[in-house]
Protein backbone atom coordinates (compact mmCIF):
# COMPACT_ATOMS: atom_id res chain seq x y z
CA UNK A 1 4.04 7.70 2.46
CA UNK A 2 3.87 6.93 -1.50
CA UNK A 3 3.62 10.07 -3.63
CA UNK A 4 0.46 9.63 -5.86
CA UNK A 5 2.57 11.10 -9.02
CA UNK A 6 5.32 8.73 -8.98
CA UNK A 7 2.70 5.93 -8.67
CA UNK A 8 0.96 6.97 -12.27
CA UNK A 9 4.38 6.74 -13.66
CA UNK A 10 4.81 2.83 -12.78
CA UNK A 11 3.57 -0.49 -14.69
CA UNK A 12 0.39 -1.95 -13.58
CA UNK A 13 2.53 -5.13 -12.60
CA UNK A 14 4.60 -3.06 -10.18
CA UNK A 15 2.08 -1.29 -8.69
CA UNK A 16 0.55 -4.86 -8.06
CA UNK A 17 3.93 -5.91 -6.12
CA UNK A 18 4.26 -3.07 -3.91
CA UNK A 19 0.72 -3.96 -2.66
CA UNK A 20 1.93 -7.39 -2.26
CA UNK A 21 4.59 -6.34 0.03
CA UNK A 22 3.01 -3.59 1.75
CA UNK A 23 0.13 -6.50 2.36
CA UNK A 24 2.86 -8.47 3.92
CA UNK A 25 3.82 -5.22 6.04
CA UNK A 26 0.56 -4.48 7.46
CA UNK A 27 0.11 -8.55 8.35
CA UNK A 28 3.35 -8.15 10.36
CA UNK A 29 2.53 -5.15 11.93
CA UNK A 30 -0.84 -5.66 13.34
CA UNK A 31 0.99 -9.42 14.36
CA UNK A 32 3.78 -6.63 16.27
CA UNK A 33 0.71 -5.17 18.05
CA UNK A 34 -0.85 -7.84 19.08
CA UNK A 35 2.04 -9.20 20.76
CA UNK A 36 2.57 -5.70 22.06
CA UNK A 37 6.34 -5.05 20.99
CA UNK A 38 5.54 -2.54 17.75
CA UNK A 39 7.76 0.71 17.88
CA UNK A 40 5.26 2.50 15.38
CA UNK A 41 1.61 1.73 15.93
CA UNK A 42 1.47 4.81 13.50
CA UNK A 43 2.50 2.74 10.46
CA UNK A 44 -0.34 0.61 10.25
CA UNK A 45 -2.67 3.84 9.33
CA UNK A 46 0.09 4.85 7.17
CA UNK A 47 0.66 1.61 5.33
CA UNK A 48 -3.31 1.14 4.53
CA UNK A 49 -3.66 4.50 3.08
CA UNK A 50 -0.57 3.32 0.99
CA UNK A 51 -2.64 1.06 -0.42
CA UNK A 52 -5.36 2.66 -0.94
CA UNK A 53 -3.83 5.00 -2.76
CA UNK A 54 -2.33 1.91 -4.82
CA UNK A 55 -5.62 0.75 -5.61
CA UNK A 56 -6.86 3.73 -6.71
CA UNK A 57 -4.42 4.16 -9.10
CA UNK A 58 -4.85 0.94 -11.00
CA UNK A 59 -8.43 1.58 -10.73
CA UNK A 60 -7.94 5.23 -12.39
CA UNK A 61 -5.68 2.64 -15.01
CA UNK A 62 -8.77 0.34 -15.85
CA UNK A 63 -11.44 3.35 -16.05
CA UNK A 64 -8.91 4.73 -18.30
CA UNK A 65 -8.11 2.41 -20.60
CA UNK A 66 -12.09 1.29 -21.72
């Protein structure tokens, strides 16, 4: 889980890799599932909050900086 405050304190370009690579997470994950050999189905709910909360920050970063 991604603390919210630590996220305000990176660059927009970082914040738009870690969703890159938490993207590439999730893909792999549900793949895991589907094939039925995933140890925690729990960290697909985790990782797409992770982004969301991502998103929302640069989206608080663009409302911000009009």
């Amino acid at each position: 889980m991604v603390n919210v405050a630590d996220l305000r304190s990176l660059s927009r370009q970082e914040l738009e890799d870690k969703i890159t690579a938490l993207k590439k997470s999730l893909f792999n994950m549900v793949s895991q599932k589907e094939a039925g050999r995933i140890e925690q189905p729990s960290g697909i709910k985790v990782t797409r909050r992770d982004i969301a909360r991502i998103m929302t920050v640069l989206r608080e970063m663009k409302l911000s900086s009009k």
